[in-house]
PDB file of N, CA and C in Angstrom:
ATOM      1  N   UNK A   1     -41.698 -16.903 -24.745  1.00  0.00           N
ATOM      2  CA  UNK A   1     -42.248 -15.715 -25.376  1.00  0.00           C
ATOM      3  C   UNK A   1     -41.181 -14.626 -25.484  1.00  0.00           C
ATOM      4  N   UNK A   2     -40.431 -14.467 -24.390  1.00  0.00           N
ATOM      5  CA  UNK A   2     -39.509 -13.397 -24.733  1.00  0.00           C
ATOM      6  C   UNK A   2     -38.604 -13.900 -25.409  1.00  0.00           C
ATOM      7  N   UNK A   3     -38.100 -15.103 -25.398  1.00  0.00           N
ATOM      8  CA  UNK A   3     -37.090 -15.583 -26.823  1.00  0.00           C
ATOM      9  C   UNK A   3     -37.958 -15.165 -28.079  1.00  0.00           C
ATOM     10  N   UNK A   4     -38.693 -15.720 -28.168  1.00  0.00           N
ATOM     11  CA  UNK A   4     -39.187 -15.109 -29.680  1.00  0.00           C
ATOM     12  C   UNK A   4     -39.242 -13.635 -29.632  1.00  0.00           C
ATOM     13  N   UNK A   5     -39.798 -13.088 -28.910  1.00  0.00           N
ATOM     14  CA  UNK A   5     -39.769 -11.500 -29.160  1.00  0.00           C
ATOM     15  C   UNK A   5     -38.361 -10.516 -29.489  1.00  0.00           C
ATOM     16  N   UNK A   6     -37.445 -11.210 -28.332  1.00  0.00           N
ATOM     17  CA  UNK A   6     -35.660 -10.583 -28.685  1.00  0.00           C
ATOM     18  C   UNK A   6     -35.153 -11.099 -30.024  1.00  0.00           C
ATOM     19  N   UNK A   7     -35.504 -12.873 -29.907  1.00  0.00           N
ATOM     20  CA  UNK A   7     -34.343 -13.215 -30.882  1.00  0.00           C
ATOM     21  C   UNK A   7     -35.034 -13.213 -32.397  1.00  0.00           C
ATOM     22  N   UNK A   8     -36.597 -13.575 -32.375  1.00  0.00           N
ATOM     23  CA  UNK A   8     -37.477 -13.665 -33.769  1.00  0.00           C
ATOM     24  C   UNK A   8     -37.840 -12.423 -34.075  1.00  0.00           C
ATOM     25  N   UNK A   9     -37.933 -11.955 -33.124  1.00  0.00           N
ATOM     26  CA  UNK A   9     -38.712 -10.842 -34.036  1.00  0.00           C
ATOM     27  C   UNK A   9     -37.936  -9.122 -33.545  1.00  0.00           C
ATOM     28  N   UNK A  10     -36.804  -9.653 -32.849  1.00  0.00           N
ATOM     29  CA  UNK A  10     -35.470  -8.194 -33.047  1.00  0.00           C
ATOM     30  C   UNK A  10     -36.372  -7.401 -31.952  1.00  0.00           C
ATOM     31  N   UNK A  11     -37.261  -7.480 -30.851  1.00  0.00           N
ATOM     32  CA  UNK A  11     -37.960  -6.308 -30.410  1.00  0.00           C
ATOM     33  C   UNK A  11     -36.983  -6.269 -29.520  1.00  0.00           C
ATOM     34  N   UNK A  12     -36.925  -4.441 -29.564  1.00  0.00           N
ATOM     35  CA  UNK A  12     -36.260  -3.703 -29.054  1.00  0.00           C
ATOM     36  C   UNK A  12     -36.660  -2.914 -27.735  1.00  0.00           C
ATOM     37  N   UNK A  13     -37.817  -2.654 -27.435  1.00  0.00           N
ATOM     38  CA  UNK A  13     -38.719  -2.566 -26.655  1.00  0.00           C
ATOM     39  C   UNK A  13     -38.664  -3.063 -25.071  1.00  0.00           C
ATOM     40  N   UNK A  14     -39.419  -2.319 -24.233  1.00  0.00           N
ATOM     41  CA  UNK A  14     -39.343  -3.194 -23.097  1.00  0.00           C
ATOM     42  C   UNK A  14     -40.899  -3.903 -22.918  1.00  0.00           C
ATOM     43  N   UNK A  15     -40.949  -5.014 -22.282  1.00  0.00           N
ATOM     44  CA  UNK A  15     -41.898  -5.987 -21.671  1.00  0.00           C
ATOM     45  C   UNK A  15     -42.630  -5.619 -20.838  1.00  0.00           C
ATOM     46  N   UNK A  16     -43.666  -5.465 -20.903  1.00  0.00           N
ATOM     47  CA  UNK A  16     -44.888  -4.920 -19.809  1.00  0.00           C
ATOM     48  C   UNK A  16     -45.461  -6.224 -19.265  1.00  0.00           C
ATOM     49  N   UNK A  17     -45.748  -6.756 -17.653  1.00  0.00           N
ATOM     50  CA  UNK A  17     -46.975  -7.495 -17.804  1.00  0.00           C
ATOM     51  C   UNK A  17     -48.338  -6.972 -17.413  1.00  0.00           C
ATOM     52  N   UNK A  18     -49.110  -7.942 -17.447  1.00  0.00           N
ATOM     53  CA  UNK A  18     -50.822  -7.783 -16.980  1.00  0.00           C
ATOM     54  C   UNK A  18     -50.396  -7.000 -15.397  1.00  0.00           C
ATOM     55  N   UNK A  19     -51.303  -6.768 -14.490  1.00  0.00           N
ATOM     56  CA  UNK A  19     -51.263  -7.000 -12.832  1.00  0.00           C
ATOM     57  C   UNK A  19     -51.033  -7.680 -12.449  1.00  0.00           C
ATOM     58  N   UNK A  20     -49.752  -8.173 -11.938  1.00  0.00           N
ATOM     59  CA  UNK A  20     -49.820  -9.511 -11.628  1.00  0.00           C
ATOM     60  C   UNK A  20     -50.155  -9.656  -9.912  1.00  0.00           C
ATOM     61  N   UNK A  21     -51.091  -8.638  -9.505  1.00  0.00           N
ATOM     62  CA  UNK A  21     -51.797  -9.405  -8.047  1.00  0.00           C
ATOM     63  C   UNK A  21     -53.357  -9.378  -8.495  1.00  0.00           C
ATOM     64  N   UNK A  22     -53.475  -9.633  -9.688  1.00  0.00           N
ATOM     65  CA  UNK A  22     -54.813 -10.777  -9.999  1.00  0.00           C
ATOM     66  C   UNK A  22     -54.792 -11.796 -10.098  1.00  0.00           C
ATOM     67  N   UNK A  23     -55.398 -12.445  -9.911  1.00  0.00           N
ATOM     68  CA  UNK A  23     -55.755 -13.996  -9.554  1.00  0.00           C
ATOM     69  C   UNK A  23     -55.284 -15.185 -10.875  1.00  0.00           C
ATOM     70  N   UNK A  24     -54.962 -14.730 -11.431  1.00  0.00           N
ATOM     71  CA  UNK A  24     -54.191 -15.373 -12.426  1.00  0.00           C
ATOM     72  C   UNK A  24     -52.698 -15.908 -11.771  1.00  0.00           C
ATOM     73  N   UNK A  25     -51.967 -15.105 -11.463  1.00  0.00           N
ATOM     74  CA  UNK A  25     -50.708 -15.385 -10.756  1.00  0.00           C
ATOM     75  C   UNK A  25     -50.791 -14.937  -9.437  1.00  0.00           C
ATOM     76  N   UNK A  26     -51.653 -14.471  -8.900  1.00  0.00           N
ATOM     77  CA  UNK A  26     -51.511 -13.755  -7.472  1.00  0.00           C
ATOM     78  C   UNK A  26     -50.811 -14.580  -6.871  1.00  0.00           C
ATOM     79  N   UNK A  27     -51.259 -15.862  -6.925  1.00  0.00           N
ATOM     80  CA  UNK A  27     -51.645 -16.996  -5.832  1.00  0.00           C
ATOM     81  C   UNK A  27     -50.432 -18.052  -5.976  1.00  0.00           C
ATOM     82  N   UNK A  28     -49.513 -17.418  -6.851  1.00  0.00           N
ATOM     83  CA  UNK A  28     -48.153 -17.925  -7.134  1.00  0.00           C
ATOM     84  C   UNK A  28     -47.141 -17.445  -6.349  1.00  0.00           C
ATOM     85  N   UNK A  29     -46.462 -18.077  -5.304  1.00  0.00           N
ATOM     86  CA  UNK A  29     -45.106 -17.783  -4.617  1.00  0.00           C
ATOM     87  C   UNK A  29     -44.575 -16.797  -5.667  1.00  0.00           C
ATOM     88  N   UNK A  30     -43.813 -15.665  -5.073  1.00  0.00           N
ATOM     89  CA  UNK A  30     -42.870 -14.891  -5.819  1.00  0.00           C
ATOM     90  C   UNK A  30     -42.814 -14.590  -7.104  1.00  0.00           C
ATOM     91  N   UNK A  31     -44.554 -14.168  -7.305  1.00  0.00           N
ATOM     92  CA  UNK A  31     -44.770 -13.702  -8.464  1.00  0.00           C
ATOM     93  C   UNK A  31     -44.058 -12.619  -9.461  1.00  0.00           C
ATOM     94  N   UNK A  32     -43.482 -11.925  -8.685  1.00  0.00           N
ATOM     95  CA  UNK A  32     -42.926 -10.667  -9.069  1.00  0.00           C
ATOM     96  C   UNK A  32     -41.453 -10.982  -9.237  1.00  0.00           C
ATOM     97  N   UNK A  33     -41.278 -11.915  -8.400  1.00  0.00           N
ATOM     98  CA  UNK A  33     -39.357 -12.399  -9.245  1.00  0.00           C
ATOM     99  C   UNK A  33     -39.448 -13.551  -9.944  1.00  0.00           C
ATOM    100  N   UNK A  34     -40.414 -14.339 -10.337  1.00  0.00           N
ATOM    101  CA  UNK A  34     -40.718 -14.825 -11.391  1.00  0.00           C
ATOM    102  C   UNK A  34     -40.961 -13.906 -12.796  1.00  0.00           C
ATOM    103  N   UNK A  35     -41.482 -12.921 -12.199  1.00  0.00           N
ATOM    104  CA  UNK A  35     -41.691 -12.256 -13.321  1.00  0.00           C
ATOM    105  C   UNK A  35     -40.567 -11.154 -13.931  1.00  0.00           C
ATOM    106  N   UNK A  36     -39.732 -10.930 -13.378  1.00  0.00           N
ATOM    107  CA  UNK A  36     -38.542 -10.044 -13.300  1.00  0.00           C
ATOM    108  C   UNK A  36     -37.584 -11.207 -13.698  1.00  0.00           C
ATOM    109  N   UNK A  37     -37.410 -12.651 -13.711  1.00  0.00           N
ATOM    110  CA  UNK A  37     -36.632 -13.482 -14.047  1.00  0.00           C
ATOM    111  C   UNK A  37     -36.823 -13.850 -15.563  1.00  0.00           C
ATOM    112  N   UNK A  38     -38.148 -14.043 -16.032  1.00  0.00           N
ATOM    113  CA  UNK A  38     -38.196 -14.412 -16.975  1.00  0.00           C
ATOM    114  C   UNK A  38     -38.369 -13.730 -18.359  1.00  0.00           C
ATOM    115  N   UNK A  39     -37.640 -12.455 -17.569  1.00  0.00           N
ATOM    116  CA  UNK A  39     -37.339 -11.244 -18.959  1.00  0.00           C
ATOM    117  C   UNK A  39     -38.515 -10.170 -19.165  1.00  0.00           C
ATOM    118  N   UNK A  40     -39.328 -10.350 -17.781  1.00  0.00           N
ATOM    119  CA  UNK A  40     -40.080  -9.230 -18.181  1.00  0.00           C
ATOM    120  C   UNK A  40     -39.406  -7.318 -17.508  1.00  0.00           C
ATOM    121  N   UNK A  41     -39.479  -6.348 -18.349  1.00  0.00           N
ATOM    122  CA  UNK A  41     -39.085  -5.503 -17.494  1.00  0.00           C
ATOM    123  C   UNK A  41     -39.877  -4.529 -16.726  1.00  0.00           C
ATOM    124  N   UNK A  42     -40.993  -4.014 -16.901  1.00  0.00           N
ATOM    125  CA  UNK A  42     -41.883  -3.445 -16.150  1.00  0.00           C
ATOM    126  C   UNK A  42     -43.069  -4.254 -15.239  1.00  0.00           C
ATOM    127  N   UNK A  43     -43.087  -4.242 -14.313  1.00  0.00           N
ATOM    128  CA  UNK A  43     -44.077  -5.414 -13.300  1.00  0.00           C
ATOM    129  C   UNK A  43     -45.551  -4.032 -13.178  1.00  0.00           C
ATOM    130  N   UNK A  44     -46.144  -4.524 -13.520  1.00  0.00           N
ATOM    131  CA  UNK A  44     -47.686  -3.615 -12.777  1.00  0.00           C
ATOM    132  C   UNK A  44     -48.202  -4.460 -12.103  1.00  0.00           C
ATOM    133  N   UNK A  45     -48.758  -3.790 -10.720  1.00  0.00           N
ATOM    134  CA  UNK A  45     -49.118  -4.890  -9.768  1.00  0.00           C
ATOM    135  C   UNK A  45     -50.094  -3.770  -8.741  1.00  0.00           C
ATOM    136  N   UNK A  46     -50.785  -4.037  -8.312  1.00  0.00           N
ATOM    137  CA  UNK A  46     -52.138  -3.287  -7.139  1.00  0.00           C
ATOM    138  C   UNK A  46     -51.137  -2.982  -5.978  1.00  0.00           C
ATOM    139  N   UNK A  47     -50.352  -4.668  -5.270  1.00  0.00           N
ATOM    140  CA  UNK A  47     -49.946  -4.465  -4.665  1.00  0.00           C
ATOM    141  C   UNK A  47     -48.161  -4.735  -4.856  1.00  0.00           C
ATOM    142  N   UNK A  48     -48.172  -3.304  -4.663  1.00  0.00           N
ATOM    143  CA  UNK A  48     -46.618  -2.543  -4.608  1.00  0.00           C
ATOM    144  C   UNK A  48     -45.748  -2.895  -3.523  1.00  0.00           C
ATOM    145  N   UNK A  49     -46.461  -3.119  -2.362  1.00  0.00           N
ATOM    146  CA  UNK A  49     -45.472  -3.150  -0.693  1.00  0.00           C
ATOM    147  C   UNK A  49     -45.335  -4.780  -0.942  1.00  0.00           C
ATOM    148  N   UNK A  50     -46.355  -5.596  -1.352  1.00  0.00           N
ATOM    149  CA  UNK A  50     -45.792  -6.798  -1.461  1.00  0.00           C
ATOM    150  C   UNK A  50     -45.022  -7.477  -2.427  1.00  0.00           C
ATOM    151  N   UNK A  51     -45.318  -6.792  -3.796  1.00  0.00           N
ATOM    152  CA  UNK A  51     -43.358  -6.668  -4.934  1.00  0.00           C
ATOM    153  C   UNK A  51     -42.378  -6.017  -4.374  1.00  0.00           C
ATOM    154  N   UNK A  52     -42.743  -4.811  -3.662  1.00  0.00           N
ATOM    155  CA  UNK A  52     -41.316  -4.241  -3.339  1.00  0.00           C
ATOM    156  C   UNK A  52     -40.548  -5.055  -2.428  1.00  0.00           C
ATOM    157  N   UNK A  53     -41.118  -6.187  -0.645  1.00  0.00           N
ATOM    158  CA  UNK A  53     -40.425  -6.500  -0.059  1.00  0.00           C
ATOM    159  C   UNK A  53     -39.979  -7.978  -0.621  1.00  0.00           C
ATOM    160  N   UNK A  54     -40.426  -8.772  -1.884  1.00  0.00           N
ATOM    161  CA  UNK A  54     -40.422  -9.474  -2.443  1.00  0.00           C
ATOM    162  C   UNK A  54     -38.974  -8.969  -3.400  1.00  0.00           C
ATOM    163  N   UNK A  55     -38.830  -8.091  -4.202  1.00  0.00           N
ATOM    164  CA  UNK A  55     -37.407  -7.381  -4.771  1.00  0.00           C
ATOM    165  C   UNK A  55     -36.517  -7.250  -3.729  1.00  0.00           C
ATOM    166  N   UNK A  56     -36.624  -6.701  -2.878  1.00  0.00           N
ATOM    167  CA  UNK A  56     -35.963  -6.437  -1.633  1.00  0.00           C
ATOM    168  C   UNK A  56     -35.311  -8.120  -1.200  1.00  0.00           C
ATOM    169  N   UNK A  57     -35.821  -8.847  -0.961  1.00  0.00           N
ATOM    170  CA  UNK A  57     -35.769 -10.376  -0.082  1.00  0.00           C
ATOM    171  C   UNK A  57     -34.765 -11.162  -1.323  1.00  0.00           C
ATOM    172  N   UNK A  58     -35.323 -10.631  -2.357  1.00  0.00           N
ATOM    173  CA  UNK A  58     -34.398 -11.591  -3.765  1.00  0.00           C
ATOM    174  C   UNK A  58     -33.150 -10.833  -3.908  1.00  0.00           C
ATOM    175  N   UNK A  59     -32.728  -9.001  -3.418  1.00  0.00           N
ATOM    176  CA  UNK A  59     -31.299  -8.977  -3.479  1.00  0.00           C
ATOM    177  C   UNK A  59     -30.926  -9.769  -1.861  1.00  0.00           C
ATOM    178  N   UNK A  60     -31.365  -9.234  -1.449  1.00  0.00           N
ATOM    179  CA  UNK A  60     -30.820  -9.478  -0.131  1.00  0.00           C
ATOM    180  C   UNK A  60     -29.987 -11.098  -0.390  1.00  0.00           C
ATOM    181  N   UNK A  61     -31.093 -11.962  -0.598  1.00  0.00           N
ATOM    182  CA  UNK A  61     -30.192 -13.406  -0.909  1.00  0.00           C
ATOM    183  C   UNK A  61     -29.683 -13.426  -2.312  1.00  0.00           C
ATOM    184  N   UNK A  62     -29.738 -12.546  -2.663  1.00  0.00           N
ATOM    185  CA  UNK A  62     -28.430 -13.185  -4.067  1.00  0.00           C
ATOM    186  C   UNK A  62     -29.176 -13.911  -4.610  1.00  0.00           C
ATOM    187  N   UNK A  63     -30.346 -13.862  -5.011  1.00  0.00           N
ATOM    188  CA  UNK A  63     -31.201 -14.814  -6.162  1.00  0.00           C
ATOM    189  C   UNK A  63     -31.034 -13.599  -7.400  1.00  0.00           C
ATOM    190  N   UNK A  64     -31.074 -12.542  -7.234  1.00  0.00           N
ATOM    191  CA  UNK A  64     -30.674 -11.636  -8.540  1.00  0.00           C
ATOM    192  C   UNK A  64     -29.784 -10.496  -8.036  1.00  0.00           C
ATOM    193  N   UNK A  65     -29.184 -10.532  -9.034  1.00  0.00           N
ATOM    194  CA  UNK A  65     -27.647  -8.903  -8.844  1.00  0.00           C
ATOM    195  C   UNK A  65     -28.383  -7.353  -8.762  1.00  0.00           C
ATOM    196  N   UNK A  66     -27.404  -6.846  -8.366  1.00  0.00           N
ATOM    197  CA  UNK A  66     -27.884  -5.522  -7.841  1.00  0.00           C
ATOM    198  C   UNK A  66     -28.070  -4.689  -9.210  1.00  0.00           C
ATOM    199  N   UNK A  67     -27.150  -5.941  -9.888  1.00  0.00           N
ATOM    200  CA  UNK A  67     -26.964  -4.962 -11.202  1.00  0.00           C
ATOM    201  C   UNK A  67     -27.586  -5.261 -12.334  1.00  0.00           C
ATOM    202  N   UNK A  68     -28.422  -6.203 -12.194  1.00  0.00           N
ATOM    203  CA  UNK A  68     -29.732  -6.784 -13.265  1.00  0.00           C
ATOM    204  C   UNK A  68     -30.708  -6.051 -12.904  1.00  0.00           C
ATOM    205  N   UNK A  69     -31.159  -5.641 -11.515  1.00  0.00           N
ATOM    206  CA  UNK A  69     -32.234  -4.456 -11.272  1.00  0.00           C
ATOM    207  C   UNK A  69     -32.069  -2.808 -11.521  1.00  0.00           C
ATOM    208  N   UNK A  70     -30.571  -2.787 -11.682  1.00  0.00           N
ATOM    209  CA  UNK A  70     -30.320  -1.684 -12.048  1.00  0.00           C
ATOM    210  C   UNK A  70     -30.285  -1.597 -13.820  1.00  0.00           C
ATOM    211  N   UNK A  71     -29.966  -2.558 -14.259  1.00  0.00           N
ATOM    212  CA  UNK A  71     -30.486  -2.526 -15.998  1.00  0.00           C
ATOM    213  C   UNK A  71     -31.441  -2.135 -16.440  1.00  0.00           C
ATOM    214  N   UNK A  72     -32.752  -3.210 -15.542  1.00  0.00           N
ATOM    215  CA  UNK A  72     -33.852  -2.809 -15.602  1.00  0.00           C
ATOM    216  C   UNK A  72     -34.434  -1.395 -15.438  1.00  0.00           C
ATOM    217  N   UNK A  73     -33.970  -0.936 -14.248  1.00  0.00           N
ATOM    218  CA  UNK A  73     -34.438   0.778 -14.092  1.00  0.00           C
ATOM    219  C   UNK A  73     -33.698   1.366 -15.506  1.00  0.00           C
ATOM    220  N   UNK A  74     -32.748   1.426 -15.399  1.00  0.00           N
ATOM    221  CA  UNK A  74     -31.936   2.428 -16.927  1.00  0.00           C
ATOM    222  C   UNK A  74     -32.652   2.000 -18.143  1.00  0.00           C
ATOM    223  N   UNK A  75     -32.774   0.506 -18.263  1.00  0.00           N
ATOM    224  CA  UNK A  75     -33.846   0.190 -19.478  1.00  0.00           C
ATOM    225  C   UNK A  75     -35.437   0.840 -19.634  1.00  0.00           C
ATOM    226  N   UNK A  76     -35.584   1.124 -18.303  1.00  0.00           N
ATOM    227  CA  UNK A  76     -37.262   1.219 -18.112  1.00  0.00           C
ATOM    228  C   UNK A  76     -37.089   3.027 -18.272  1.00  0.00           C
ATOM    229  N   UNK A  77     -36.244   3.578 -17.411  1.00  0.00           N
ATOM    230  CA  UNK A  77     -36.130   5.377 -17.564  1.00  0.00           C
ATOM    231  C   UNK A  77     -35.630   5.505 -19.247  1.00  0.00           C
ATOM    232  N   UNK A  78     -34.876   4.592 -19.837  1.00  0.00           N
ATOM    233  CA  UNK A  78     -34.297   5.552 -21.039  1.00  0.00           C
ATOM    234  C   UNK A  78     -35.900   5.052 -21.859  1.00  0.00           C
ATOM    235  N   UNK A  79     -36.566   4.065 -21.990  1.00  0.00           N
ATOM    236  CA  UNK A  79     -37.669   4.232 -22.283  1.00  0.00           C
ATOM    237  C   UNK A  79     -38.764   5.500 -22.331  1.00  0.00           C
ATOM    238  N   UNK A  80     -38.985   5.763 -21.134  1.00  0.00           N
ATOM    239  CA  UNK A  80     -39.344   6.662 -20.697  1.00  0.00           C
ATOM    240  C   UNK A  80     -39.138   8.055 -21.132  1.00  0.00           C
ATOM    241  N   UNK A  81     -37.984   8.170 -21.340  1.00  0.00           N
ATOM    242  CA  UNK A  81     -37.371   9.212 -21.832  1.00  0.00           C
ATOM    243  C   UNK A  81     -37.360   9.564 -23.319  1.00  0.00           C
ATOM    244  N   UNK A  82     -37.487   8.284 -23.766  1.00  0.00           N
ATOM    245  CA  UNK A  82     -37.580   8.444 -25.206  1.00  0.00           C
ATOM    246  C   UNK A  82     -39.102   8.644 -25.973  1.00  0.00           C
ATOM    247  N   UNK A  83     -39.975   8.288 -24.858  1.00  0.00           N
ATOM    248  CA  UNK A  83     -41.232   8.396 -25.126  1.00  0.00           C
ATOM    249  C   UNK A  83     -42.158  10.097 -24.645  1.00  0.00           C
ATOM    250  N   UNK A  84     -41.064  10.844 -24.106  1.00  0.00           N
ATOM    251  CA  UNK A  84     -41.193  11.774 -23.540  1.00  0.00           C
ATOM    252  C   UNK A  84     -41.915  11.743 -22.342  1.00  0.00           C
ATOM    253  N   UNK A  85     -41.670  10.677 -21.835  1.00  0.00           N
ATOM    254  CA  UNK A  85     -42.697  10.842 -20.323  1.00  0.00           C
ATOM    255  C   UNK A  85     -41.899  11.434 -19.272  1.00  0.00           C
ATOM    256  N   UNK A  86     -40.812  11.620 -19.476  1.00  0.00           N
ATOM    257  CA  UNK A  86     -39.918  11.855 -18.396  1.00  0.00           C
ATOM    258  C   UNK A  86     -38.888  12.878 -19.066  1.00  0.00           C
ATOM    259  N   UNK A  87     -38.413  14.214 -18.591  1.00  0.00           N
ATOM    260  CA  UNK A  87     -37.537  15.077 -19.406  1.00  0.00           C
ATOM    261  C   UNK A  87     -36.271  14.966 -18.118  1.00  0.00           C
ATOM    262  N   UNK A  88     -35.127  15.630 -18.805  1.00  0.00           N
ATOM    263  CA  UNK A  88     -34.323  16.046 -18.166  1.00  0.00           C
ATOM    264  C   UNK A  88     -34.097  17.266 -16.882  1.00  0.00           C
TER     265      UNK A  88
END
């Protein structure tokens, strides 16, 4: 899905998902770096303490760079910024 969205159809945009601590994926190991792997950039989730030590555990071992999560934030704030949710 995100190949088609970048490469078919040029979106420029960032990737939102569903919640992912509903029962759809809850119940999936490492939902949240599955979901941060496969090109999504904003995660919404109920539970926050269990994505955050889940982000946390994936730099720590080097399953993702310090600097792919930091894309993500600059991708997700200049968003933000451009949408006026966030000023200088």
């Amino acid at each position: 899905i995100h190949n088609l969205l970048r490469k078919n159809l040029n979106f420029k945009g960032i990737v939102i998902t569903d919640d992912i601590s509903m029962k759809a994926v809850s119940e999936n190991n490492d939902s949240t770096l599955k979901a941060l792997l496969a090109g999504n950039n904003l995660i919404i989730t109920s539970n926050y303490q269990e994505s955050y030590s889940e982000i946390s555990k994936a730099l720590q071992d080097n399953i993702i760079p310090e600097e792919y999560l930091d894309y993500l934030v600059l991708r997700n704030l200049a968003w933000k910024y451009s949408k006026n949710l966030i000023s200088e």
